[in-house]
Structure formats: structure tokens, C-alpha cells
Protein backbone atom coordinates (compact mmCIF):
# COMPACT_ATOMS: atom_id res chain seq x y z
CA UNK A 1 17.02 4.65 -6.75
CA UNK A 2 19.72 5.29 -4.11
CA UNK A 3 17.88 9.16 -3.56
CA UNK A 4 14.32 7.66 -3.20
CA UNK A 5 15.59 4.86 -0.66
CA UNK A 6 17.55 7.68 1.38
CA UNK A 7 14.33 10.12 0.99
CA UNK A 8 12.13 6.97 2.40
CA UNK A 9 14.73 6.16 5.20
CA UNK A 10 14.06 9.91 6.84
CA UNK A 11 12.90 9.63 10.41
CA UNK A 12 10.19 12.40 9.55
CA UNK A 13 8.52 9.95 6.56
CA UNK A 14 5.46 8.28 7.41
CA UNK A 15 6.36 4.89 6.61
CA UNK A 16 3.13 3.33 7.42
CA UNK A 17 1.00 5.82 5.85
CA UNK A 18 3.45 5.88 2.69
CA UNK A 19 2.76 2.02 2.60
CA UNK A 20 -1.02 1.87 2.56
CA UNK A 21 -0.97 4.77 -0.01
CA UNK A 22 1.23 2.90 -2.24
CA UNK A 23 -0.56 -0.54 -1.73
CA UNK A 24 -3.75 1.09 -2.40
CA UNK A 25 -2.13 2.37 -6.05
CA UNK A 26 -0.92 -0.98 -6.66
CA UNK A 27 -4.38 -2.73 -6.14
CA UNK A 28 -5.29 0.27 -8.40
CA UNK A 29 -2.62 -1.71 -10.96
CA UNK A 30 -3.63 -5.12 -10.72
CA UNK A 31 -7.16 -4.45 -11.63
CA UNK A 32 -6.14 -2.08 -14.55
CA UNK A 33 -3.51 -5.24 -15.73
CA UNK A 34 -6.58 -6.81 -15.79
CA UNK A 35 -8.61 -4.72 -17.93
CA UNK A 36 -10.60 -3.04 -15.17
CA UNK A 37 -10.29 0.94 -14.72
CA UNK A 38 -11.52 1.48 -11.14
CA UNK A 39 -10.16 4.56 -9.63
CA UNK A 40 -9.10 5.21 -5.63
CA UNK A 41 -12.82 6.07 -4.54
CA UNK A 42 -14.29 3.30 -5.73
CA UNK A 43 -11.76 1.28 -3.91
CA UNK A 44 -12.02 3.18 -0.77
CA UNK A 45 -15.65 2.78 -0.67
CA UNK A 46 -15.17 -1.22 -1.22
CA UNK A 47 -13.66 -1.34 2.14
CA UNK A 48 -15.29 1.42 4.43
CA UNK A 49 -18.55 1.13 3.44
CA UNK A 50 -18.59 -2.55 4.24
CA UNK A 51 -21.39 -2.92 7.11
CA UNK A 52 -20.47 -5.21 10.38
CA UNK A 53 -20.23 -8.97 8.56
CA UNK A 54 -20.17 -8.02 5.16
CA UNK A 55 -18.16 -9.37 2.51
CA UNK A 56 -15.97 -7.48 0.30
CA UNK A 57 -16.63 -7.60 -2.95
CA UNK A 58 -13.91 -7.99 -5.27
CA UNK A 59 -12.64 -4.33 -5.19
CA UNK A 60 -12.31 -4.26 -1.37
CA UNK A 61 -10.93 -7.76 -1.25
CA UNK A 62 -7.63 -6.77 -3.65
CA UNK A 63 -7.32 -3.36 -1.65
CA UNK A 64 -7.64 -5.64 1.33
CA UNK A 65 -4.89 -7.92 0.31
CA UNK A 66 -2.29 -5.32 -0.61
CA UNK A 67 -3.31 -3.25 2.46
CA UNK A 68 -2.73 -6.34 4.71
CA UNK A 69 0.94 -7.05 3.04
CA UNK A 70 1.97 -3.76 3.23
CA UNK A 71 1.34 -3.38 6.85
CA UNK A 72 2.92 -6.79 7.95
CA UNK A 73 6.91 -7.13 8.65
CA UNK A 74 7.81 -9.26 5.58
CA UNK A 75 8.71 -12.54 7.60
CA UNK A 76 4.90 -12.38 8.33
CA UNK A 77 3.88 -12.40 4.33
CA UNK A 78 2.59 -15.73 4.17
CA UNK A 79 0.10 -15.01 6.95
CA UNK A 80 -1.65 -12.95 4.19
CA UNK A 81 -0.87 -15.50 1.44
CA UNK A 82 -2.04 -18.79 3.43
CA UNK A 83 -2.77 -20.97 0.12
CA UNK A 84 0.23 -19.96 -1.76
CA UNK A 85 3.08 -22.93 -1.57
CA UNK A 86 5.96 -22.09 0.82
CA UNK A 87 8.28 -22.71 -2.07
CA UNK A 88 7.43 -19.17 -3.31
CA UNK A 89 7.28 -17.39 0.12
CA UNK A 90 11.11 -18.42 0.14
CA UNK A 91 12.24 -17.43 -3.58
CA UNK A 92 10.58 -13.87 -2.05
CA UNK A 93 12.29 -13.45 0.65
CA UNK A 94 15.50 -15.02 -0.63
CA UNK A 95 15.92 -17.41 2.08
CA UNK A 96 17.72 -20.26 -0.60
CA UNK A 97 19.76 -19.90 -3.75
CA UNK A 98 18.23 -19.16 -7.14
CA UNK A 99 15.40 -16.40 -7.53
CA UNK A 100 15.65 -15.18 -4.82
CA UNK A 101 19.13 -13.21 -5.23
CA UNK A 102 20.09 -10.97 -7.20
CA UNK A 103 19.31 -6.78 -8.00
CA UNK A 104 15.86 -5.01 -7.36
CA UNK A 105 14.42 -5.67 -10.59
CA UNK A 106 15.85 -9.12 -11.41
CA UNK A 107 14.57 -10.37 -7.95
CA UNK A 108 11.37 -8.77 -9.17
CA UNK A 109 11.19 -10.03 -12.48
CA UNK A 110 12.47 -14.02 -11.32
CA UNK A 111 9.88 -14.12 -8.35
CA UNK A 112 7.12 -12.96 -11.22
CA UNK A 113 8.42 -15.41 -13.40
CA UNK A 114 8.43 -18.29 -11.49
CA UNK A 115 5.21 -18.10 -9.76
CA UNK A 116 3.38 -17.11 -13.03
CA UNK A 117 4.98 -20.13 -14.49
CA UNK A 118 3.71 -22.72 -12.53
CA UNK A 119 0.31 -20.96 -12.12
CA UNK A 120 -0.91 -17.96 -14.40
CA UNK A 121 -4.14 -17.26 -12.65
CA UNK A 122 -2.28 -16.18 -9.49
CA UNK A 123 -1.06 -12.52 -10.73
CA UNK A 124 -2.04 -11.05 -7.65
CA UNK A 125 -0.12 -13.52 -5.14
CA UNK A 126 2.78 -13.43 -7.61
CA UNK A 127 2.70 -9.42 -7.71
CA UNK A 128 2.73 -9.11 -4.09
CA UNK A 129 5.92 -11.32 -3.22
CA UNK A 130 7.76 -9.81 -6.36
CA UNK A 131 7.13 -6.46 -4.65
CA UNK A 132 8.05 -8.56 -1.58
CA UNK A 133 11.22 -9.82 -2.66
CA UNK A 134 12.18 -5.76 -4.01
CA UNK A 135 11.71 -5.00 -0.87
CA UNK A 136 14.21 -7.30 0.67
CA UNK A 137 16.36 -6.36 -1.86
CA UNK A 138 16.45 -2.77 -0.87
CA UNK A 139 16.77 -4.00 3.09
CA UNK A 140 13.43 -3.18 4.58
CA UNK A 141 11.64 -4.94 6.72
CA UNK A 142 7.95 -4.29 5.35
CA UNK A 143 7.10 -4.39 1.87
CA UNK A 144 7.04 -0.96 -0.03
CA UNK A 145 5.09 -1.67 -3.68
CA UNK A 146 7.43 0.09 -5.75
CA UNK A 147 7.10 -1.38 -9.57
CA UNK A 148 3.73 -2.84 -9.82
CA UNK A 149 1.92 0.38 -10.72
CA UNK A 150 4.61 1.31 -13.68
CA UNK A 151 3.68 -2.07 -15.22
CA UNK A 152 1.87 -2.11 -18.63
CA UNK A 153 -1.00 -4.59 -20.01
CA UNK A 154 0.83 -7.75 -21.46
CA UNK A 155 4.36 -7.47 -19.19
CA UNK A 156 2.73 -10.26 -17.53
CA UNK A 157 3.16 -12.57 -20.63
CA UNK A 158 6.36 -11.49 -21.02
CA UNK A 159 9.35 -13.96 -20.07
CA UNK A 160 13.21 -13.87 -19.27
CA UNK A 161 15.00 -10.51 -20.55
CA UNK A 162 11.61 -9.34 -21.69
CA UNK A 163 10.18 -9.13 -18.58
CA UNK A 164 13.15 -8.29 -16.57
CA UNK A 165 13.60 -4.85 -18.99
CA UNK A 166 9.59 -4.25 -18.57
CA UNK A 167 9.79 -4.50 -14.99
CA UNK A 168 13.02 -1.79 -14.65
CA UNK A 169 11.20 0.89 -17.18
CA UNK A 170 8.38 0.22 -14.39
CA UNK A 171 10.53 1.02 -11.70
CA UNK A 172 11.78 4.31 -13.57
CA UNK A 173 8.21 5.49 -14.39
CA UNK A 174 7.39 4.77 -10.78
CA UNK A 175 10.09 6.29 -8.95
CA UNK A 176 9.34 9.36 -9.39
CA UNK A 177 5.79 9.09 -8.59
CA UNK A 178 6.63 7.03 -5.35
CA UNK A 179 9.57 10.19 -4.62
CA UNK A 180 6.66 12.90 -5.03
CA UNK A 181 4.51 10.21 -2.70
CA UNK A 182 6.79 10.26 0.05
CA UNK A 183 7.25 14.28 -0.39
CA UNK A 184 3.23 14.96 0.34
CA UNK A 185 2.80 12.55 2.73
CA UNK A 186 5.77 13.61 5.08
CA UNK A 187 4.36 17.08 4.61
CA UNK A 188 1.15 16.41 5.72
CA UNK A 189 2.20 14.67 8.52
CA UNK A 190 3.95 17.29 9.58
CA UNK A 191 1.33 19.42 9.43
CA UNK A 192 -1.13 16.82 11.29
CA UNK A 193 1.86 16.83 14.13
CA UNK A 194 1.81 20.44 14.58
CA UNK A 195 -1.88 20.68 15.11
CA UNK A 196 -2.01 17.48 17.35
CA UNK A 197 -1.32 19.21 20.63
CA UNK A 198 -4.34 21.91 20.45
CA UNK A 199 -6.63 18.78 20.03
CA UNK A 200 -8.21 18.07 23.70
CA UNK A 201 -11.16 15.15 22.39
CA UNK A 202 -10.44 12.09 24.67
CA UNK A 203 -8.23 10.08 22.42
CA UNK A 204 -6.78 12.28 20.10
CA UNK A 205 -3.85 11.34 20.54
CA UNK A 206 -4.62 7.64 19.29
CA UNK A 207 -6.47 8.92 16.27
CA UNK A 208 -3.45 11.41 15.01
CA UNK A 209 -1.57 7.93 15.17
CA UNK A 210 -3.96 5.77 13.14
CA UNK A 211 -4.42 9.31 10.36
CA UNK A 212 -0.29 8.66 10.30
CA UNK A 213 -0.83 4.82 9.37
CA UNK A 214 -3.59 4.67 7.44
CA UNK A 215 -4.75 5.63 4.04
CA UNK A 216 -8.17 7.03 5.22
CA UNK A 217 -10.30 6.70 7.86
CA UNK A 218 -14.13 7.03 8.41
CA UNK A 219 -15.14 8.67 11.92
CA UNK A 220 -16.79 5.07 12.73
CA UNK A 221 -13.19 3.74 12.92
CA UNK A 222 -12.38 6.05 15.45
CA UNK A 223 -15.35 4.30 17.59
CA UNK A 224 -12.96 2.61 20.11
CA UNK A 225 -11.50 5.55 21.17
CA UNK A 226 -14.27 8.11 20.79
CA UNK A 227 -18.09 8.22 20.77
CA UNK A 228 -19.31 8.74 17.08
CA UNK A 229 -20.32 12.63 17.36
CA UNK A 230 -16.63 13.26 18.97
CA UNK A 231 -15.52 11.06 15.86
CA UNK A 232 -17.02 13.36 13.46
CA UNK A 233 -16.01 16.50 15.62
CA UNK A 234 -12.37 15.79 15.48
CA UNK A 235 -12.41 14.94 12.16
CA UNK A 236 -13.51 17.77 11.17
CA UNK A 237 -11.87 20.02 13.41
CA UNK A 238 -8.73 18.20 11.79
CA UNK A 239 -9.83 19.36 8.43
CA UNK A 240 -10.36 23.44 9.94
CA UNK A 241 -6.97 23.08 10.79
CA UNK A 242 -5.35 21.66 7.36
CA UNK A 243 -4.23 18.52 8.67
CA UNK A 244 -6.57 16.26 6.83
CA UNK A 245 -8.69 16.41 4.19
CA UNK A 246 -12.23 15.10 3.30
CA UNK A 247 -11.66 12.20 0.60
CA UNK A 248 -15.02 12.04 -0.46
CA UNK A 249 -16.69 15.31 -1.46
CA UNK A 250 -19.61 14.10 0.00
CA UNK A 251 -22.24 15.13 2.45
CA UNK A 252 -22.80 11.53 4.16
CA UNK A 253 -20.33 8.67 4.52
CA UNK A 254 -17.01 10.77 4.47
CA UNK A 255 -13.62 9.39 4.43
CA UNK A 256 -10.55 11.51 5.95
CA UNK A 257 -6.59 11.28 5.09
CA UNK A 258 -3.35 12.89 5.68
């Protein structure tokens, strides 16, 4: 654990991108804990290929959630998690006695716990400030979903030592995972940093640093900076030049990431 934390704490490592990949995988978790096998496109295409007004359905809304925890400091949590009693936002964060100390894991596994306890429809709330509360642990200031996507069906039902052992063989199958993560995406932005001073579209600049925060983009989201045809020019002049690739394989509605 001490190697991945020092690999994450490089100056080079994406930490934003590395964060909306990882919260992406563990919405990908949640909805396999609960018997549904949607894979990264699907949940990609819940979110971009919502029109002006829509509604996400409930694909985009968990990628949504996790997205929107990952990329707020963690004193800001309970902006994402309005309805969830303040009680818990504390035992995450540590900010009394009890649950809230303690190692990685056992943080982990007594946030879990006592949130699950006193409500055992809220998984996905309880997941998110257990990843919260690692997080803290580990002394970062945004949550990082480490453990969530080693989880198996039924470590949910499990209690005290149980759960506490589930939740560290989660964290080893995960490490390495999150360690060949952080690899690739520090590579590839390395790569989108070398090519980002040949590109000359108005705003190019801006994009390079929403490709470096982002899981993917669509060239619509680039629509502030750029008109739509530069959009789609610089996106795929971007993927010419190896610093992003097409997520999508497809001919209309393409997404683009580091």
C-alpha cells in the first residue's frame, strides 16, 4: 500500500483523471454487487448521450454520483450526499471518536457497517463515504475509490471481522489494478502534454486540461471553448497524434480519453 500511495503522490500523475477513471470502475462495482453486469460503455453512454434536460437513467445517475464525489475535496462530500444524516458524513471523515479512526480497511469496513446497519437500502451512500473515510485515512484531500471494485457479491451482508477481512482481500485484489491505473494514465498524459504545444485551435489549451480531468469527453463538451467542427477537429487531430483515443468504435456519437 505504502508503493501505490507514493506512485499516486508523483507530481506527473493525473490525479483528477485517475479519480474519474476509478469512480467510473466503482459505479461499475456497485451495479455488479447488485446483480447487474453493465460494462464502461454502457455507462459512458448513460451520461454523454443525455440530451439538454434529460434525466439520467439509472446507469448515468450512479456514474454521476461517484463522478461527482470523486471530483469534490472531501470536506465537500455531503454536498453530493444531501439526504444522508450528518451523523455518517462525520464517522467518514473521522471528525469524532469511534468509526471513524482507525487503519484503511477498518475505517472502511466500520463506516460500511454502520451505515448499512441502520439502513440496508443505502449501499451506494454507504460505499461512497467508506471509500471516503479510506481516503482520509491515507491523507488525501479528495476521495480515491480504492476497495469498492475488489468487493464480492454478499460482503455486504457480512458483519464485524467478516467484513473487515472481505474488505482488505478487496484492497489487495485492487491494488494492483489501481497501481497499473495510475501507470497508463500518467503515461498518457504525458503523451497528451507533449503534443499540446503543436495544437493552435482557439482553446486548446483548455481542452488538454479538461482530457487531463476527465474520463472522456464528447466534442459537444468542448462547445464553450470551441465551435463544434473545431471540437471534432481537435479531437481528432488529438487521436493522429496518440494522445487520445476514440472510446467508442463508432462512426457517430464518439467519446475521447487519455
Amino acid at each position: 500500500m505504502a508503493h501505490l500511495h507514493g506512485e499516486i503522490a508523483r507530481p506527473e500523475v493525473p490525479r483528477a483523471l485517475l479519480r474519474a477513471r476509478l469512480a467510473l470502475g466503482a459505479a461499475q462495482a456497485v451495479l455488479r454487487l447488485e446483480g447487474r453486469r453493465e460494462v464502461l460503455a454502457a455507462l459512458r453512454d448513460a451520461v454523454h448521450l443525455l440530451g439538454p434536460g434529460d434525466q439520467p437513467d439509472p446507469l448515468g445517475a450512479a456514474w454521476l454520483l461517484w463522478r461527482q464525489a470523486a471530483a469534490r475535496p472531501l470536506a465537500a462530500i455531503g454536498v453530493v450526499l444531501p439526504e444522508v444524516p450528518e451523523r455518517w458524513i462525520a464517522a467518514a471523515l473521522g471528525l469524532g471518536l469511534g468509526l471513524g479512526q482507525g487503519g484503511l480497511t477498518h475505517r472502511f469496513a466500520g463506516v460500511l457497517q454502520q451505515i448499512l446497519d441502520e439502513d440496508p437500502r443505502a449501499e451506494t451512500p454507504a460505499l461512497i463515504l467508506a471509500e471516503a473515510s479510506a481516503s482520509r485515512a491515507l491523507g488525501w484531500d479528495h476521495l480515491t475509490p480504492l476497495i469498492v471494485a475488489g468487493l464480492r457479491p454478499g460482503d455486504l451482508r457480512l458483519r464485524g471481522a467478516d467484513l473487515r477481512r472481505a474488505c482488505e482481500a478487496a484492497l489487495l485484489r485492487q491494488a494492483p489494478e489501481v497501481m497499473q491505473l495510475t501507470i497508463e494514465v500518467t503515461r498518457g498524459a504525458g503523451r497528451l502534454r507533449a503534443v499540446a504545444p503543436k495544437l493552435r485551435a482557439k482553446g486548446a489549451g483548455q481542452a488538454v486540461a479538461l482530457f487531463l480531468s476527465r474520463d472522456a469527453l464528447a466534442p459537444r463538451d468542448l462547445a464553450a471553448l470551441m465551435s463544434d467542427r473545431a471540437a471534432r477537429r481537435l479531437c481528432e487531430r488529438l487521436v493522429e497524434l496518440g494522445a487520445v483515443r476514440e472510446l467508442t468504435g463508432r462512426d457517430s456519437f464518439r467519446l475521447y480519453g487519455v
